[in-house]
C-alpha atoms as a PDB file:
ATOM      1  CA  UNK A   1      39.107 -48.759-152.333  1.00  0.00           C
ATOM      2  CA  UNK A   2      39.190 -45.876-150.634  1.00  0.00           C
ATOM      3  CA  UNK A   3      41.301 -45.362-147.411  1.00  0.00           C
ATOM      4  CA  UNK A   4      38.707 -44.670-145.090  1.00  0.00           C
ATOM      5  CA  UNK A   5      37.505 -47.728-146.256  1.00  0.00           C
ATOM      6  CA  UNK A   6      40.364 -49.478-145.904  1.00  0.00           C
ATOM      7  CA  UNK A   7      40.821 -47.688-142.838  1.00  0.00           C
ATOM      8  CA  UNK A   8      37.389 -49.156-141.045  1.00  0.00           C
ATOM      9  CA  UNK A   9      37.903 -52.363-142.481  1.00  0.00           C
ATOM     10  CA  UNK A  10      40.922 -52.574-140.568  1.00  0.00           C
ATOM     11  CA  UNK A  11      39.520 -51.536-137.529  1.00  0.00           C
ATOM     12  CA  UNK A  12      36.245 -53.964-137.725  1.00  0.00           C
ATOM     13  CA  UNK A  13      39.010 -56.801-137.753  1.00  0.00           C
ATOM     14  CA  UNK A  14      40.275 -55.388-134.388  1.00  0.00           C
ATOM     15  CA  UNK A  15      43.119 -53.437-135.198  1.00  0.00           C
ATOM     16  CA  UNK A  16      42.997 -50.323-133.051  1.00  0.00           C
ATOM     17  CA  UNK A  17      43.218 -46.672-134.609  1.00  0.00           C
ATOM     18  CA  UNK A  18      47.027 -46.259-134.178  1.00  0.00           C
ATOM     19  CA  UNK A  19      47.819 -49.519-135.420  1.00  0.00           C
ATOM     20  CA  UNK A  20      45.604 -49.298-138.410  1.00  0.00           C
ATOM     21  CA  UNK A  21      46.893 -45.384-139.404  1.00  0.00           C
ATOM     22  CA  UNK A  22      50.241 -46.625-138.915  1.00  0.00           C
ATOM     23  CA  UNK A  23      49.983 -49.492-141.203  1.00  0.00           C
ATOM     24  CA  UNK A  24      48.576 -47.530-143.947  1.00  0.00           C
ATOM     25  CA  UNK A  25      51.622 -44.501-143.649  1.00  0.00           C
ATOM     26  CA  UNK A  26      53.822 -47.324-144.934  1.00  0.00           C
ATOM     27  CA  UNK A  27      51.612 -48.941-147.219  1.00  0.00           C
ATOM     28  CA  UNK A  28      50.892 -45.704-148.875  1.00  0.00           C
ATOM     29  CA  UNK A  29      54.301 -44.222-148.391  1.00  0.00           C
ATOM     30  CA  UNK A  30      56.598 -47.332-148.150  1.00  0.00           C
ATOM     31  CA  UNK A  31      59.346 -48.510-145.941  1.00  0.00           C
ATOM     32  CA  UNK A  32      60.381 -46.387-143.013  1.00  0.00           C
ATOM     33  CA  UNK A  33      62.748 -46.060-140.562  1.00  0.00           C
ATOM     34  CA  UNK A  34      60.696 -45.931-137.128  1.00  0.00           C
ATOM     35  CA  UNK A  35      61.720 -42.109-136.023  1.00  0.00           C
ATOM     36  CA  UNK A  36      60.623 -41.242-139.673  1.00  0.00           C
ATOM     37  CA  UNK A  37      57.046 -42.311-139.160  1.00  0.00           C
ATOM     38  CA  UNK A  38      54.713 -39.063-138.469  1.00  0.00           C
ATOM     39  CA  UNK A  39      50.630 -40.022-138.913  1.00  0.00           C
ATOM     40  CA  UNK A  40      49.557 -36.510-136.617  1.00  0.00           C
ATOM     41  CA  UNK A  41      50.706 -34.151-133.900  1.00  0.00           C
ATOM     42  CA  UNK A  42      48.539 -36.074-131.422  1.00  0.00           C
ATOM     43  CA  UNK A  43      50.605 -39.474-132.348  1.00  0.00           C
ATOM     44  CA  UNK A  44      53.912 -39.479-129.628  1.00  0.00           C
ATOM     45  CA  UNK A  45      56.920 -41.304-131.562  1.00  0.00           C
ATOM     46  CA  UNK A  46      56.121 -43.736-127.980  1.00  0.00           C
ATOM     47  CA  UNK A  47      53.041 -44.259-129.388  1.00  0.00           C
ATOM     48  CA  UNK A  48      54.384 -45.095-133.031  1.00  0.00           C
ATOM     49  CA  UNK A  49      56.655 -47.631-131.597  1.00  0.00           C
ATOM     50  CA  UNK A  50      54.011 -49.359-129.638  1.00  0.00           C
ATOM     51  CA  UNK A  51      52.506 -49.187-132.845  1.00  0.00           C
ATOM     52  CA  UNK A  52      54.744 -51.155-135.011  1.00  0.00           C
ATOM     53  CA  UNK A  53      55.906 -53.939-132.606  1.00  0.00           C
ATOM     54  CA  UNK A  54      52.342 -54.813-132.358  1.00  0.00           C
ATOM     55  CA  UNK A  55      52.202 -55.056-135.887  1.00  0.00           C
ATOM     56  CA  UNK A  56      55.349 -56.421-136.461  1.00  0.00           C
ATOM     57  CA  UNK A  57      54.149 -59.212-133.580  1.00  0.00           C
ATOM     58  CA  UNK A  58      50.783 -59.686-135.914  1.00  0.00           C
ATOM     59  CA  UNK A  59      53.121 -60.040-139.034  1.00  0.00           C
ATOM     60  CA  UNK A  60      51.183 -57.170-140.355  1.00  0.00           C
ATOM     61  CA  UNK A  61      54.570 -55.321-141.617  1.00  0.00           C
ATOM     62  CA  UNK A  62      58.106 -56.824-141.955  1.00  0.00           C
ATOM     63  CA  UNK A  63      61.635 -55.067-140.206  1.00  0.00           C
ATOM     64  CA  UNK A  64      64.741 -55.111-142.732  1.00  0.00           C
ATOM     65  CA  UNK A  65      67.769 -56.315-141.497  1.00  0.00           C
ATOM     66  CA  UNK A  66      69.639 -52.899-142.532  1.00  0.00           C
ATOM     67  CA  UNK A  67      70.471 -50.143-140.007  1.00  0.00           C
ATOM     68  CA  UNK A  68      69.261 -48.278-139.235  1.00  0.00           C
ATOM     69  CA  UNK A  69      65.990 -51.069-139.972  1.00  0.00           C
ATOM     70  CA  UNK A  70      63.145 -49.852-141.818  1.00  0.00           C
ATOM     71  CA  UNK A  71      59.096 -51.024-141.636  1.00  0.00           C
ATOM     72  CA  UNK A  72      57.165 -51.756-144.964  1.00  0.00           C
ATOM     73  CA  UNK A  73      53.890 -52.747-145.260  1.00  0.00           C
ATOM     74  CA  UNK A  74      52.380 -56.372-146.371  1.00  0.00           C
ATOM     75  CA  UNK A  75      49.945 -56.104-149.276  1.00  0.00           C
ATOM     76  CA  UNK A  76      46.857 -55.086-147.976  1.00  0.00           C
ATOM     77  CA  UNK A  77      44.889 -58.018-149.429  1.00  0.00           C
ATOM     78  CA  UNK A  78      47.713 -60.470-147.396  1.00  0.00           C
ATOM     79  CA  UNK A  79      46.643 -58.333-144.461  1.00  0.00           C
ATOM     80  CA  UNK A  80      43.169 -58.832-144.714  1.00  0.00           C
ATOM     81  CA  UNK A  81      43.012 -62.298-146.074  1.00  0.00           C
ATOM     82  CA  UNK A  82      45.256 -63.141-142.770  1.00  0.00           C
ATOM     83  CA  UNK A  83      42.773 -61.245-139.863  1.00  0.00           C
ATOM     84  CA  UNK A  84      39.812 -63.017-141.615  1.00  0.00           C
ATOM     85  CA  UNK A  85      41.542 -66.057-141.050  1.00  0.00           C
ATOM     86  CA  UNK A  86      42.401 -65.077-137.370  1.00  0.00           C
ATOM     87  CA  UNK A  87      38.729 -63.535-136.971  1.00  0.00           C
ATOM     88  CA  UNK A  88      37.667 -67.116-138.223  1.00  0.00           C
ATOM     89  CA  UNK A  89      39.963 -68.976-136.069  1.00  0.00           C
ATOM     90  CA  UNK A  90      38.508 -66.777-133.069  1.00  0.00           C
ATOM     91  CA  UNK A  91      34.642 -68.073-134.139  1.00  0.00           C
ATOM     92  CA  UNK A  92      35.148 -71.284-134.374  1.00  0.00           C
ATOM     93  CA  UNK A  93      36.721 -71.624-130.762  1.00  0.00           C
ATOM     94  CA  UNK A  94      34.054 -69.763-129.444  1.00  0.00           C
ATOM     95  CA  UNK A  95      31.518 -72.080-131.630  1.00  0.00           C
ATOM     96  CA  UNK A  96      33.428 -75.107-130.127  1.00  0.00           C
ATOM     97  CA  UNK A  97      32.936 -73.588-126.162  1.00  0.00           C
ATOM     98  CA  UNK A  98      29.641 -72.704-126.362  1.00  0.00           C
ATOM     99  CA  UNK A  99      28.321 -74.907-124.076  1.00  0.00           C
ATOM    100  CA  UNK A 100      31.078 -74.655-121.586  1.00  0.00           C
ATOM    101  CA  UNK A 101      30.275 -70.540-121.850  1.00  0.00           C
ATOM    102  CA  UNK A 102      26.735 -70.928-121.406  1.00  0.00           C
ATOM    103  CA  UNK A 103      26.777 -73.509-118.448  1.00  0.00           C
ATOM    104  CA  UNK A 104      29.136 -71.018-116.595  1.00  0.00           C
ATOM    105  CA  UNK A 105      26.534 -68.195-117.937  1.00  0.00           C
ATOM    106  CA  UNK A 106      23.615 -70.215-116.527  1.00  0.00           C
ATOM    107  CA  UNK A 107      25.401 -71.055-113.237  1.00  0.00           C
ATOM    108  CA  UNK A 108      26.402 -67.591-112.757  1.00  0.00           C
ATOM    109  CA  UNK A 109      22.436 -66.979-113.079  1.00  0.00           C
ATOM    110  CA  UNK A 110      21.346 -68.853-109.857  1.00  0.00           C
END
């Protein structure tokens, strides 16, 4: 697969553009120390950080327990296989509010 592919598949399972170029720097190049993470000029080191705590929160990538700690990357077919089962997840709560949602729609209407 290519990584634009992999790229927008990542991002149509709502992980956002920093998150999702971040996570493939350390798939492709492996584990990192934070400060050693560089995806572009436009990307602040702030920005990077954001980055991987959200994705360390999403147990997307793992944090070593050396020090200075590095990042790696999960298998991308973990990663995926886990946000279709949160994307599921996400469906079937809506499915199971529907008709709370719409009642609130259709009192909202009047």
């Amino acid at each position: 697969m290519s990584l634009e592919r992999v790229f927008k598949a990542l991002l149509s399972l709502g992980i956002s553009v920093t998150d999702a170029q971040v996570y493939i720097h350390l798939a492709i190049k492996g584990p990192k120390q934070a400060g050693n993470i560089i995806i572009n000029k436009k990307v602040t080191k702030q920005q990077i950080h954001r980055s991987l705590q959200r994705l360390y929160n999403k147990k997307i990538i793992l944090l070593n327990d050396e020090y200075p700690p590095e990042f790696s990357a999960l298998p991308f077919e973990e990663v995926l296989d886990m946000l279709i089962k949160i994307k599921k997840k996400q469906a079937l709560t809506i499915k199971k509010r529907r008709k709370k949602i719409l009642s609130s729609w259709e009192a909202n209407d009047e």
